[in-house]
Protein backbone atom coordinates (compact mmCIF):
# COMPACT_ATOMS: atom_id res chain seq x y z
CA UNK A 1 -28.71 75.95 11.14
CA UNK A 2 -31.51 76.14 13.56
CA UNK A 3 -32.96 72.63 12.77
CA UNK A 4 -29.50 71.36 13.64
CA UNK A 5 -29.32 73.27 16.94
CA UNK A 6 -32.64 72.20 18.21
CA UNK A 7 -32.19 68.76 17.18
CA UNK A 8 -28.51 68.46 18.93
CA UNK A 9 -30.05 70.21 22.05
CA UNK A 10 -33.23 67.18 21.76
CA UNK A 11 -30.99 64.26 21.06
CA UNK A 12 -28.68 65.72 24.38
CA UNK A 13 -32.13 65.80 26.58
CA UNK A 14 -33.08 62.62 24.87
CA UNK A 15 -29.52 60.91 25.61
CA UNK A 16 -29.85 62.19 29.53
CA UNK A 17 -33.20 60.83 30.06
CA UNK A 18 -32.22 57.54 28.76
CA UNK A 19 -29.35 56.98 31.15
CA UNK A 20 -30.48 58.77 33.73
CA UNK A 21 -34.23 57.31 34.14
CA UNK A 22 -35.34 55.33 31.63
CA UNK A 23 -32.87 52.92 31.47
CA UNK A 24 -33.36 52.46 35.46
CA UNK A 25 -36.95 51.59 34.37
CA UNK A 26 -37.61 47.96 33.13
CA UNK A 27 -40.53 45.29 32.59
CA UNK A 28 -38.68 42.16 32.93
CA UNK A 29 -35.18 42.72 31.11
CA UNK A 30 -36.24 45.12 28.37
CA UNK A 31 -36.23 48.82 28.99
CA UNK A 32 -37.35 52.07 26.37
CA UNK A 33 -35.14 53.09 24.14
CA UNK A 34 -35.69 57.29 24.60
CA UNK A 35 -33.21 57.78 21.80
CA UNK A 36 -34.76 55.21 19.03
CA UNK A 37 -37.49 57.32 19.08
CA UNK A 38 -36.18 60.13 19.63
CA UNK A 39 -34.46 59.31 16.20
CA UNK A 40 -37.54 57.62 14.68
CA UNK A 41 -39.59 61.00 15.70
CA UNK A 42 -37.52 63.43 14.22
CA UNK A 43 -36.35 61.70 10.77
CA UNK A 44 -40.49 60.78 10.08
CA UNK A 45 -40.55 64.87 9.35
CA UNK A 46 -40.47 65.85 5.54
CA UNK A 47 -38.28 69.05 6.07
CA UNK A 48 -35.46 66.75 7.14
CA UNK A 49 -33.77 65.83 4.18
CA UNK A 50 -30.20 66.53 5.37
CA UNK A 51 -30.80 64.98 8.37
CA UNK A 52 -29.17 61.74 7.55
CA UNK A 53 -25.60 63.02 8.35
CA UNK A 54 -27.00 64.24 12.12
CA UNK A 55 -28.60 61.28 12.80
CA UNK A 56 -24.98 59.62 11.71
CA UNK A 57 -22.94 61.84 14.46
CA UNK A 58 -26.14 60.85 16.72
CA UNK A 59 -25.02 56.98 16.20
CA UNK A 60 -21.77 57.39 16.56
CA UNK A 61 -21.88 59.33 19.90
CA UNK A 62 -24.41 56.36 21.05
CA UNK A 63 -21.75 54.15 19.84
CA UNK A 64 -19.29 55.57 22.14
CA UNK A 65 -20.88 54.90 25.27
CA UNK A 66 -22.81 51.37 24.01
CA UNK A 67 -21.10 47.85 24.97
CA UNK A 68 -22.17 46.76 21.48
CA UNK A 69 -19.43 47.32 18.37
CA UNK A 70 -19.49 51.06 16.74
CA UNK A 71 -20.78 49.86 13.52
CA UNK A 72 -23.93 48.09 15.53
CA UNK A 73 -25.44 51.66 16.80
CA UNK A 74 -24.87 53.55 13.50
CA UNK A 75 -26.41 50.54 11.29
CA UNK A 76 -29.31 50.39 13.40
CA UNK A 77 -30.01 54.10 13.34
CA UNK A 78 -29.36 55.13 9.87
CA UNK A 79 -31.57 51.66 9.04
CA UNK A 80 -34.44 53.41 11.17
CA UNK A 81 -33.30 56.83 9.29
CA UNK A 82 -33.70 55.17 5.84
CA UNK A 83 -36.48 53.01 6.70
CA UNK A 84 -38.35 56.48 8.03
CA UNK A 85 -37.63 58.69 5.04
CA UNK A 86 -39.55 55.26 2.92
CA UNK A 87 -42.91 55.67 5.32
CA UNK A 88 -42.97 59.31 4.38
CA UNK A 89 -43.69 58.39 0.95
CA UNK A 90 -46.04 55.28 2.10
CA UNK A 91 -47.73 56.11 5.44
CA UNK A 92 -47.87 60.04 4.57
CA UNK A 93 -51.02 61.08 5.69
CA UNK A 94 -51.13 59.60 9.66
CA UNK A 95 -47.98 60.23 10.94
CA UNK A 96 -48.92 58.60 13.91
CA UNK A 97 -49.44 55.72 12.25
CA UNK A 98 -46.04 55.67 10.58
CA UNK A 99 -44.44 56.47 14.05
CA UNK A 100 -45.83 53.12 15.65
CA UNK A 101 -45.10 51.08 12.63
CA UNK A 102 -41.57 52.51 12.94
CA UNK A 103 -41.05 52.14 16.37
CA UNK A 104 -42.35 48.64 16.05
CA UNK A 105 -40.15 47.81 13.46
CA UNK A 106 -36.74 49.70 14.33
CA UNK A 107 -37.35 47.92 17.59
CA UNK A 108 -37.40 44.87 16.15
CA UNK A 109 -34.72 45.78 14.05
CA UNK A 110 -32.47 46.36 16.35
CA UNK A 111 -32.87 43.85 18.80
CA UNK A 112 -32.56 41.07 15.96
CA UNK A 113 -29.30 42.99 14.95
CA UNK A 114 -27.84 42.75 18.82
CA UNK A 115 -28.73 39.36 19.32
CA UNK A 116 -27.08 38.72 15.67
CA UNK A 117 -23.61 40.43 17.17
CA UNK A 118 -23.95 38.19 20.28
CA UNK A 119 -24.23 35.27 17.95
CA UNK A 120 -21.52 36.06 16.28
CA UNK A 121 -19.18 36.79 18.95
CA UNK A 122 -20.39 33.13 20.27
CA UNK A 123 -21.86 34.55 23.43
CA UNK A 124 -24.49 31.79 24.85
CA UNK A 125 -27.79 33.09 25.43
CA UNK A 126 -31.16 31.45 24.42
CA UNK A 127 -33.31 33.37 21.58
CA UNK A 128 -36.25 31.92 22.84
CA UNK A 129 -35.48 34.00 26.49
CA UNK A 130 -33.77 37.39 24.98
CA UNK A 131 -37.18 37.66 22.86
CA UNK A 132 -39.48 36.99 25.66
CA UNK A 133 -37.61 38.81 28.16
CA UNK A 134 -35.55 41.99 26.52
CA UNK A 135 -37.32 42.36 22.75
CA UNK A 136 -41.52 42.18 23.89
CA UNK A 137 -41.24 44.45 26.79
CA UNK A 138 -38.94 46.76 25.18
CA UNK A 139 -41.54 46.73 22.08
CA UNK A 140 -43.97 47.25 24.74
CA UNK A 141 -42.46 50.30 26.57
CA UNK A 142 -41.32 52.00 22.82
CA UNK A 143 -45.05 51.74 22.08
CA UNK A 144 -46.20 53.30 24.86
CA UNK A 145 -43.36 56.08 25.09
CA UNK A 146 -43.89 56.70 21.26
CA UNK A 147 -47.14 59.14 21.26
CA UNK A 148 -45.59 61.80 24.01
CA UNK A 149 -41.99 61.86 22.52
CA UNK A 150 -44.14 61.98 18.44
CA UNK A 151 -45.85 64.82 20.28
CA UNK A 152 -42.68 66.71 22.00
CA UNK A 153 -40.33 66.11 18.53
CA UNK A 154 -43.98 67.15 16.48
CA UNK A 155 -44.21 70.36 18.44
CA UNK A 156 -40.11 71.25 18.05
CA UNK A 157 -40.29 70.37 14.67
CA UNK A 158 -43.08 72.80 13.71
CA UNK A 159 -41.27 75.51 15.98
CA UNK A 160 -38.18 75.18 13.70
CA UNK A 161 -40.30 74.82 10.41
CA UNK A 162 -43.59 76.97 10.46
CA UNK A 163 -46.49 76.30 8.27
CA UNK A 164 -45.33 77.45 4.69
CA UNK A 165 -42.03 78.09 4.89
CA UNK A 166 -40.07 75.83 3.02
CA UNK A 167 -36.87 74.42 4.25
């Protein structure tokens, strides 16, 4: 129960920063996603195997207040979810490591799937501009956001799980 409260009350702080303040703060178009890794921080812990169904009530809420579709926000995040709980059992030892490689790829991932959506609902916009202008910087600013929010989400995490007790 107390993995679930701590992460609610994280993703809430997370969600608030976002709009508030780091949404307000962009390189060109693209601005940091706070809750991607926010997500991406917490799932890349081993204790979290229930996790998935959080992380699911953590899309949809994003979904809520997102312009994109509902099925857009919870795709991307349980893809990151999924796609974390696979560098656990690859990248295990530097988790570090497996937090830049996911924040470089979810980022990726999920820009590819918005501009996919905008295809799709024939909205003109040049893929040659929204990757130059939104996806880099945004990849830029995740990368650089990553190691404090790893840090924060690695510090909860080991206040909710001490060393040795199993989950």
């Amino acid at each position: 129960m107390l993995p679930y409260l701590v992460s609610s009350v994280g993703f809430i702080i997370a969600f608030m920063l976002q709009y508030g303040v780091v949404s307000r703060s962009t390189m060109l178009s693209g601005a940091a996603d706070l809750l991607l890794l926010f997500i991406a921080a917490w799932s890349l812990h081993e204790h979290n195997k229930r996790m998935w169904v959080l992380i699911l009530i953590f899309a949809a809420f994003i979904s809520f207040v997102s312009a994109t579709p509902f099925f857009v926000s919870i795709f991307v995040y349980l893809g990151i979810f999924l796609l974390s709980k696979y560098l656990n059992t690859w990248v295990w030892q530097t988790p570090l490591l497996a937090m830049f490689l996911l924040t470089f790829v979810g980022t990726l991932f999920q820009h590819i799937v918005y501009l996919a959506v905008l295809w799709v609902n024939q909205t003109p916009f040049d893929w040659a501009t929204a990757f130059s202008n939104v996806t880099l910087p945004t990849i830029l600013l995740n990368m650089l956001l990553a190691i404090p929010v790893h840090a924060l989400v690695h510090e909860m995490a080991r206040s909710v799980y001490p060393t040795g007790l199993e989950p």
